[in-house]
C-alpha atoms as a PDB file:
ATOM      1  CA  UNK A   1       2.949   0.476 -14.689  1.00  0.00           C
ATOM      2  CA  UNK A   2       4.078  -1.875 -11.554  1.00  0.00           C
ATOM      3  CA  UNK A   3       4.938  -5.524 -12.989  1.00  0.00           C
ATOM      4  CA  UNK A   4       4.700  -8.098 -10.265  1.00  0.00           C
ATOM      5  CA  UNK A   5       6.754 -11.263 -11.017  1.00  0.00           C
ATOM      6  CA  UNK A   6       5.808 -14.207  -8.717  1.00  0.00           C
ATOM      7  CA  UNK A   7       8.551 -17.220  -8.462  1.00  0.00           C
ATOM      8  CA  UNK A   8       8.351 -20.558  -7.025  1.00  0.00           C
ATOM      9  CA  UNK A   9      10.344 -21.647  -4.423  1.00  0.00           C
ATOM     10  CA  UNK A  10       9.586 -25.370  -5.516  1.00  0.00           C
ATOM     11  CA  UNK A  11      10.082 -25.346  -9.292  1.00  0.00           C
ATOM     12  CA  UNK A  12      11.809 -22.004  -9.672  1.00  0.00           C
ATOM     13  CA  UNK A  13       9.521 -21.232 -12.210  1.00  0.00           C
ATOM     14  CA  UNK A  14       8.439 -17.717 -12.620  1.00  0.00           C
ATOM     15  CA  UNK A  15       5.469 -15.703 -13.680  1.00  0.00           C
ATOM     16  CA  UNK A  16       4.628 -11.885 -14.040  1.00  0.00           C
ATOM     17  CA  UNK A  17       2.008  -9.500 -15.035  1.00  0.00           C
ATOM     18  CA  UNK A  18       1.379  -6.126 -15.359  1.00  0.00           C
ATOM     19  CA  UNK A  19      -1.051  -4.510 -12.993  1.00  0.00           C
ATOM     20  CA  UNK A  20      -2.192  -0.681 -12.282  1.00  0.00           C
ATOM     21  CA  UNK A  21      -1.998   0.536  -8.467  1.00  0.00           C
ATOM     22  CA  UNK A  22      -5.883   0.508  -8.515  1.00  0.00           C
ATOM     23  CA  UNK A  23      -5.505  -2.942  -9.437  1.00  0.00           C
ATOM     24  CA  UNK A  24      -3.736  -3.760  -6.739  1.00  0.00           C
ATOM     25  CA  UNK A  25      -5.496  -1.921  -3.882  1.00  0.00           C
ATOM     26  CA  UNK A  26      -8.950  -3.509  -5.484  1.00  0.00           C
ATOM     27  CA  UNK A  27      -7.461  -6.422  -4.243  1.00  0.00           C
ATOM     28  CA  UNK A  28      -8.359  -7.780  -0.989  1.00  0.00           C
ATOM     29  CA  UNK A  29      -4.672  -8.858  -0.026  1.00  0.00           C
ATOM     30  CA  UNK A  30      -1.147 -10.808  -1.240  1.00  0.00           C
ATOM     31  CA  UNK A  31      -3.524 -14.245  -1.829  1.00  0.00           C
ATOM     32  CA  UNK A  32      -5.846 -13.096  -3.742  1.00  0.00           C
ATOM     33  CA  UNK A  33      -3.191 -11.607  -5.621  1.00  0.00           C
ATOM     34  CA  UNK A  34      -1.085 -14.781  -6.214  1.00  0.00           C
ATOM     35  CA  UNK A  35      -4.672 -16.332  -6.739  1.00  0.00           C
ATOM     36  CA  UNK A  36      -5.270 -14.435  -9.311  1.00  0.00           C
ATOM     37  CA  UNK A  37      -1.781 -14.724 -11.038  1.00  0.00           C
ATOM     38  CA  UNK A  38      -1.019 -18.517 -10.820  1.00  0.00           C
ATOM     39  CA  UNK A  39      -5.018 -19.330 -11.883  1.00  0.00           C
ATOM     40  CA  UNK A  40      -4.819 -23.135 -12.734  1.00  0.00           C
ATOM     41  CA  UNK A  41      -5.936 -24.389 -16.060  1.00  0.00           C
ATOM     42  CA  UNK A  42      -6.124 -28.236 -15.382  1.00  0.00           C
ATOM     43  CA  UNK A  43      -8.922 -30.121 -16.149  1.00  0.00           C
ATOM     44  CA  UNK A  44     -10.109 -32.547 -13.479  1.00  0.00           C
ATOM     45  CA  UNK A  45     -11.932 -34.569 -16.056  1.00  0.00           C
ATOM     46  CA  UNK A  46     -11.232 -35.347 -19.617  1.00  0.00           C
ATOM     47  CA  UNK A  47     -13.427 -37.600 -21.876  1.00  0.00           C
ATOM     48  CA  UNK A  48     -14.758 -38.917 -18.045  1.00  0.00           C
ATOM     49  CA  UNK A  49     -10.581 -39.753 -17.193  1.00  0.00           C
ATOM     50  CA  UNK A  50      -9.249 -37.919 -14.076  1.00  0.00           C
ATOM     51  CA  UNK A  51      -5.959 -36.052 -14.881  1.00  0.00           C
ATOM     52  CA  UNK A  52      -3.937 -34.907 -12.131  1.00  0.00           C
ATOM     53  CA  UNK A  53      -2.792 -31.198 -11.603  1.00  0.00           C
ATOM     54  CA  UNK A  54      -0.518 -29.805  -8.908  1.00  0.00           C
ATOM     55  CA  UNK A  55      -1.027 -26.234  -9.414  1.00  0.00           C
ATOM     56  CA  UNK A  56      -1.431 -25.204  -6.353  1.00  0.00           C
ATOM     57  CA  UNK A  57       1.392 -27.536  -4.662  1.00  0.00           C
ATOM     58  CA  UNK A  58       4.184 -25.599  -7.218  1.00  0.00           C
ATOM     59  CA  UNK A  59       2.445 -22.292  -5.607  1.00  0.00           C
ATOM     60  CA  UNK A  60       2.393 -22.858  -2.144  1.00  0.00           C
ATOM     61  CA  UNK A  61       5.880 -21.993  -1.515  1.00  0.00           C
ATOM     62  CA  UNK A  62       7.378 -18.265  -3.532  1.00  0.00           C
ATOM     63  CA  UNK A  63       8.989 -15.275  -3.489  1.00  0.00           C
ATOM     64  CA  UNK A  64       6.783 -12.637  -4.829  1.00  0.00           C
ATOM     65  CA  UNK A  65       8.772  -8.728  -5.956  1.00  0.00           C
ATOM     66  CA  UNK A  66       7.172  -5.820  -7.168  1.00  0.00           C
ATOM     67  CA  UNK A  67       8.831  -3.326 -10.181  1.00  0.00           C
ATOM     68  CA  UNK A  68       8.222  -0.069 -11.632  1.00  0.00           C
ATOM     69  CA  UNK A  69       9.672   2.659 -14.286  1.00  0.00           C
ATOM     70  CA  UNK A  70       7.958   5.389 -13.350  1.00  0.00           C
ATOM     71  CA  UNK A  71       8.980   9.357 -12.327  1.00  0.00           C
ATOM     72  CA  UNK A  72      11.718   9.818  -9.528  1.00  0.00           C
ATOM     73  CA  UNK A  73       9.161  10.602  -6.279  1.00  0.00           C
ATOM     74  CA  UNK A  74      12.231  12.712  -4.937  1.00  0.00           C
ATOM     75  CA  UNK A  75      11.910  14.783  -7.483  1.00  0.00           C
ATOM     76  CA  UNK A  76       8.423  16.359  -5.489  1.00  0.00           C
ATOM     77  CA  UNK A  77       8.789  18.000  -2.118  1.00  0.00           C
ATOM     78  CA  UNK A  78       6.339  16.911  -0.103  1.00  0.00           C
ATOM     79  CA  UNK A  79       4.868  19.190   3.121  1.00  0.00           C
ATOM     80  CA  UNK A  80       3.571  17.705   6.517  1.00  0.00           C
ATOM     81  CA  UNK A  81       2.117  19.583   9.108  1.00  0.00           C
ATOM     82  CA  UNK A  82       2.398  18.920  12.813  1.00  0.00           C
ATOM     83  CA  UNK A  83       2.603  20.364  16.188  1.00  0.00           C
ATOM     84  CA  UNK A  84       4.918  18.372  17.172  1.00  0.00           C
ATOM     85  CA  UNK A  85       8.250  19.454  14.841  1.00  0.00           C
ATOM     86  CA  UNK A  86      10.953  19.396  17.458  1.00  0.00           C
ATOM     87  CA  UNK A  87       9.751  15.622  18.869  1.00  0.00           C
ATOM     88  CA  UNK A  88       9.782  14.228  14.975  1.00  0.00           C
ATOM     89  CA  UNK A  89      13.024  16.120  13.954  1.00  0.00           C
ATOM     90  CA  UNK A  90      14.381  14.802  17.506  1.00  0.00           C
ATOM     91  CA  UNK A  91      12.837  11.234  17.751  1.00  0.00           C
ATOM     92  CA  UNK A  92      11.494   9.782  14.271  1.00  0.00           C
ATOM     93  CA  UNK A  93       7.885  10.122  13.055  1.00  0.00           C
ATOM     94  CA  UNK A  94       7.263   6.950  14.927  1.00  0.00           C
ATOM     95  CA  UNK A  95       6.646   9.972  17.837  1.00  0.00           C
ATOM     96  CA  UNK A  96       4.002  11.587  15.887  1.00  0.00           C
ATOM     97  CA  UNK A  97       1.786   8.422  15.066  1.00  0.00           C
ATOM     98  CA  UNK A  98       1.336   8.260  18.734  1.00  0.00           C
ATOM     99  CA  UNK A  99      -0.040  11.649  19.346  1.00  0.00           C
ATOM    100  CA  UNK A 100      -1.658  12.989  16.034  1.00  0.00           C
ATOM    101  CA  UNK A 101      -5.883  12.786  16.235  1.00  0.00           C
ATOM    102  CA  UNK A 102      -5.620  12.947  12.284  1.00  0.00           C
ATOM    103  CA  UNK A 103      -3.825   9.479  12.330  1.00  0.00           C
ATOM    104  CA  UNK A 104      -4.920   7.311  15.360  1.00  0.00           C
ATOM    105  CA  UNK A 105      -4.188   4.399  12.878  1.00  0.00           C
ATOM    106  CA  UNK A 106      -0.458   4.656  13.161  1.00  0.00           C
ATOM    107  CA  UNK A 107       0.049   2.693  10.070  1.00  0.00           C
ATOM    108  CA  UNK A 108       1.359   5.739   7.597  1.00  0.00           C
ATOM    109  CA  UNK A 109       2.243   9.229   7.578  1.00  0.00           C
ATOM    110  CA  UNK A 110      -0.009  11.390   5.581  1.00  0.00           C
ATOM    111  CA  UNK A 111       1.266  14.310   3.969  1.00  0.00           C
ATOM    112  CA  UNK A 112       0.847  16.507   1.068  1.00  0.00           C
ATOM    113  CA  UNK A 113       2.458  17.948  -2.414  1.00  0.00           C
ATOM    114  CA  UNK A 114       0.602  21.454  -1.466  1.00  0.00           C
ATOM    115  CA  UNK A 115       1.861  22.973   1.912  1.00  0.00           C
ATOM    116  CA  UNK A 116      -1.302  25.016   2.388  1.00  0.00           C
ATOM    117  CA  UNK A 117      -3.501  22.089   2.722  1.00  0.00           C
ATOM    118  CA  UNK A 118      -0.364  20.571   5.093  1.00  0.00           C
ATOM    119  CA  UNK A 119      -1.114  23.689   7.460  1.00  0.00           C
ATOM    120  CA  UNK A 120      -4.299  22.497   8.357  1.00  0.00           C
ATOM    121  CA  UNK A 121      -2.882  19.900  10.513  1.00  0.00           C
ATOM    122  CA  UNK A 122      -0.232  21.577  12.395  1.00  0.00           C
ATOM    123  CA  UNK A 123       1.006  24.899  13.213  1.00  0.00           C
ATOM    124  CA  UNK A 124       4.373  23.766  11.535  1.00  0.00           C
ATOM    125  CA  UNK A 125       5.508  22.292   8.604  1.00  0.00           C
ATOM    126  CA  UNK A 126       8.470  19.796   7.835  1.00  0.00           C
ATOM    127  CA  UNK A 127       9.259  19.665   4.057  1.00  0.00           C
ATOM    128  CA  UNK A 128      10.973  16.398   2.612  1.00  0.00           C
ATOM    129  CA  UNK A 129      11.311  14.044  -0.339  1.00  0.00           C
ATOM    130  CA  UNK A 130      11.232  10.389  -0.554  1.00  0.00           C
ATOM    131  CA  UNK A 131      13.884   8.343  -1.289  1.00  0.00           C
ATOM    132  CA  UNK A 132      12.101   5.815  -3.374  1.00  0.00           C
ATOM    133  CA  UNK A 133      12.634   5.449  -7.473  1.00  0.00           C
ATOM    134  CA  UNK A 134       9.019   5.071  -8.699  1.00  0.00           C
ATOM    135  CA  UNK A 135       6.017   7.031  -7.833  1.00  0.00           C
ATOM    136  CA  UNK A 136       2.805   5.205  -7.466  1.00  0.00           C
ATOM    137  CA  UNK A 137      -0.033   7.071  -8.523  1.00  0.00           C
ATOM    138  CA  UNK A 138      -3.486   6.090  -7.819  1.00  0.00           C
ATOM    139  CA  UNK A 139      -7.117   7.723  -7.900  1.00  0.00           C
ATOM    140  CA  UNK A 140      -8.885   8.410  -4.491  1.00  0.00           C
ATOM    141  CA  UNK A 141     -11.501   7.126  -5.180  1.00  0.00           C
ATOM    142  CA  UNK A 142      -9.687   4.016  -5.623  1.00  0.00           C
ATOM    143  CA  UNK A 143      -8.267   4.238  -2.068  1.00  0.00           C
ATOM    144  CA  UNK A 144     -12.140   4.925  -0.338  1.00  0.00           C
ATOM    145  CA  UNK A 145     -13.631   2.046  -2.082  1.00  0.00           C
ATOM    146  CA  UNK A 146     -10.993  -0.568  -1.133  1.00  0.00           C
ATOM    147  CA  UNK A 147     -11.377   0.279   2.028  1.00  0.00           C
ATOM    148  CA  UNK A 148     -15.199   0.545   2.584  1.00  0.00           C
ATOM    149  CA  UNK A 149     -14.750  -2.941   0.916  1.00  0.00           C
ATOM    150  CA  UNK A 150     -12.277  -4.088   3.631  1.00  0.00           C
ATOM    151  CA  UNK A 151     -14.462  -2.436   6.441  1.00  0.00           C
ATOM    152  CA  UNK A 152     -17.905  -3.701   5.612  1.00  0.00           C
ATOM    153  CA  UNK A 153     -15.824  -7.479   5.288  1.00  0.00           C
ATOM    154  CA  UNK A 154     -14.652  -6.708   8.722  1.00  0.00           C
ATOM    155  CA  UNK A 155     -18.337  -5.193  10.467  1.00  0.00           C
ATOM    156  CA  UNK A 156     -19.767  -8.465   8.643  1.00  0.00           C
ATOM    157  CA  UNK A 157     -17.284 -10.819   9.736  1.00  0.00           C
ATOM    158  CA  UNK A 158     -17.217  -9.497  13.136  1.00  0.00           C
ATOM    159  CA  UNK A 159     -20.094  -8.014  14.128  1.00  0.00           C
ATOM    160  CA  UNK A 160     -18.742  -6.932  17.649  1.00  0.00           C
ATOM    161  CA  UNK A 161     -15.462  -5.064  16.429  1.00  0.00           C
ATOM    162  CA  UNK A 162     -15.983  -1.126  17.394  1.00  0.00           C
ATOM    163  CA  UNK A 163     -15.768   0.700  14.097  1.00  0.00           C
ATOM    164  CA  UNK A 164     -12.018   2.827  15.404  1.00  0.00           C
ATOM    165  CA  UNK A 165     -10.816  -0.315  15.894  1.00  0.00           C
ATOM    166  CA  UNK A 166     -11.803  -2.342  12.204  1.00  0.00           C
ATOM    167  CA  UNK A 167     -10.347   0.896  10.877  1.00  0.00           C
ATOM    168  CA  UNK A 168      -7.353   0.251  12.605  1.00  0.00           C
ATOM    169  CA  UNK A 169      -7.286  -3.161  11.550  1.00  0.00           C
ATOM    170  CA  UNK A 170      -7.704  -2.091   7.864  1.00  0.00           C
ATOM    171  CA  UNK A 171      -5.347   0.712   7.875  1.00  0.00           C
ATOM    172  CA  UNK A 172      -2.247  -1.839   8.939  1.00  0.00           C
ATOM    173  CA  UNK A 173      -3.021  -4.567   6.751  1.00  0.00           C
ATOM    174  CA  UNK A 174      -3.453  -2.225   4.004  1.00  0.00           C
ATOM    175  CA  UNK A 175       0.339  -1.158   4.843  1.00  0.00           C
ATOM    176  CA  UNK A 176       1.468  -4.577   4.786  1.00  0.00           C
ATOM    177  CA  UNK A 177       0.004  -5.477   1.799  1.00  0.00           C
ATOM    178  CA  UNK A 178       1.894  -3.071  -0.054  1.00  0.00           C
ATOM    179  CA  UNK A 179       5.256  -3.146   1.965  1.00  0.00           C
ATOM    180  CA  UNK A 180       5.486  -6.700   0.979  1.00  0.00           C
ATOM    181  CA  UNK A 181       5.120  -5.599  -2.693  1.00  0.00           C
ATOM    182  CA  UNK A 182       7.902  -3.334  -2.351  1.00  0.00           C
ATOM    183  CA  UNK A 183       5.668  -0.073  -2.505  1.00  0.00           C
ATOM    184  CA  UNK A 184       6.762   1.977   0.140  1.00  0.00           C
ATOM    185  CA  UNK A 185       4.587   5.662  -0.876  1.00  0.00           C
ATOM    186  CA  UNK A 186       1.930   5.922  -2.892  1.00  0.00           C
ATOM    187  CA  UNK A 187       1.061   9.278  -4.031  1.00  0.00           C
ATOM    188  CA  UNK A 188      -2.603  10.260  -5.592  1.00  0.00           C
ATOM    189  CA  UNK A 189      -4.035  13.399  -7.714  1.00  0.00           C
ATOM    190  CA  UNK A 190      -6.620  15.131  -5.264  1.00  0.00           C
ATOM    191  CA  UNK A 191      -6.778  18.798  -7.537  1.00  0.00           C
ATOM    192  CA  UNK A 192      -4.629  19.956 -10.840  1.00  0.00           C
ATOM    193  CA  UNK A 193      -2.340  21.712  -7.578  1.00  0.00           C
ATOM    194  CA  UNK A 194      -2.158  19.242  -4.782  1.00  0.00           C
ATOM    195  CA  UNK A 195      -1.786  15.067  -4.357  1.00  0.00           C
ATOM    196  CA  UNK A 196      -1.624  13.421  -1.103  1.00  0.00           C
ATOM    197  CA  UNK A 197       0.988  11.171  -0.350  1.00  0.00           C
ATOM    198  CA  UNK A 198       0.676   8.044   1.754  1.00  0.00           C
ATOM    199  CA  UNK A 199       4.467   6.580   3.570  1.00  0.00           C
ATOM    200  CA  UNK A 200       4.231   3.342   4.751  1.00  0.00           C
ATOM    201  CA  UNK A 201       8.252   3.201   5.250  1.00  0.00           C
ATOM    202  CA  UNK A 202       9.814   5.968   7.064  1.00  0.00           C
ATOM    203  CA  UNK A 203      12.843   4.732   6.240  1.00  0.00           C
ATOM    204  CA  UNK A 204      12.105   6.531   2.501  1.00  0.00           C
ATOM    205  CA  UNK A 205      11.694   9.953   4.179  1.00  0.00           C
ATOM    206  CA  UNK A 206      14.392  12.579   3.873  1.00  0.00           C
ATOM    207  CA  UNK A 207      14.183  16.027   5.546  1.00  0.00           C
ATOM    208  CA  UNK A 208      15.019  19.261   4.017  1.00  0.00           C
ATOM    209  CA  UNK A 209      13.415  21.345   6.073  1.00  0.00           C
END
């Protein structure tokens, strides 16, 4: 289970909590995350005198990291289909964001544990692990109803913004949300056989085939 431990850069006083992935991606973003984990218990009034509380000055300066003890994720091989093999292997995924119609986002790769389901996007396949300790697991459903959360915020808030492009929106600040916990994959149970896996980092990627 990921433990988040929250420090403060103005009384070096630290604070951590256990939290599931769902947890997490329930939450709307980093504040309401610290929000939730530095929740202030002053009174303003006691017995009708005003005491003073400074919560939120010690917490508006900190470091925030993110921990887990979980299975190895490169101990799964993970498939990714593509028609464009030779320009990733040559050039970086960063290539394929750019052209693939299954991921006009550009803000992760998608791939999958099961590499018939990876042949439905691509003609070829490029098998790899991930070079990053824990694995994060976490339910689908989880993922669609964080973000039909984030995109009805979005349509509300900005009633103008083309639905491709509040998807967009969503998709990268989704990423950065969990790149600045330190969660660089995330990997979630579709069947018994197959999970989907979600890379925000390339960086964790390592080709075998």
């Amino acid at each position: 289970m990921p433990i988040i431990r929250i420090t403060s850069n103005i009384t070096g006083r630290t604070l951590s909590s256990d939290y599931t992935i769902a947890d997490l991606i329930c939450m709307s973003g980093e504040e309401e995350l610290v929000e939730n984990m530095t929740a202030c218990n002053c009174k303003s009034v006691v017995d009708y005198t005003y005491t003073e509380c400074n919560c939120d000055d010690e917490w508006s300066d900190y470091q925030i990291n993110y921990e887990e003890d979980d299975v190895p994720f490169n101990d799964i091989l993970v498939y990714y289909g593509t028609n464009f093999k030779e320009d990733i292997l040559r050039d970086g995924f960063s290539v394929e964001l750019q052209k693939d119609p299954y991921n006009y986002s550009g803000a992760a790769i998608f791939a999958s544990t099961d590499k018939e389901v990876a042949k439905r996007f691509g003609k070829d396949i490029i098998t790899f692990t991930i070079n990053h300790p824990p694995v994060s697991y976490v339910a689908p459903q989880v993922m669609v109803n964080h973000w039909m959360k984030l995109m009805n915020g979005y349509i509300r808030n900005h009633p103008t913004m083309q639905i491709q492009d509040a998807s967009k929106k969503i998709s990268h600040d989704i990423r950065d949300y969990m790149l600045k916990l330190g969660i660089k994959a995330l990997l979630y149970p579709i069947t018994s056989e197959e999970s989907s896996v979600i890379i925000y980092d390339e960086s964790v990627i390592h080709i075998v085939d």
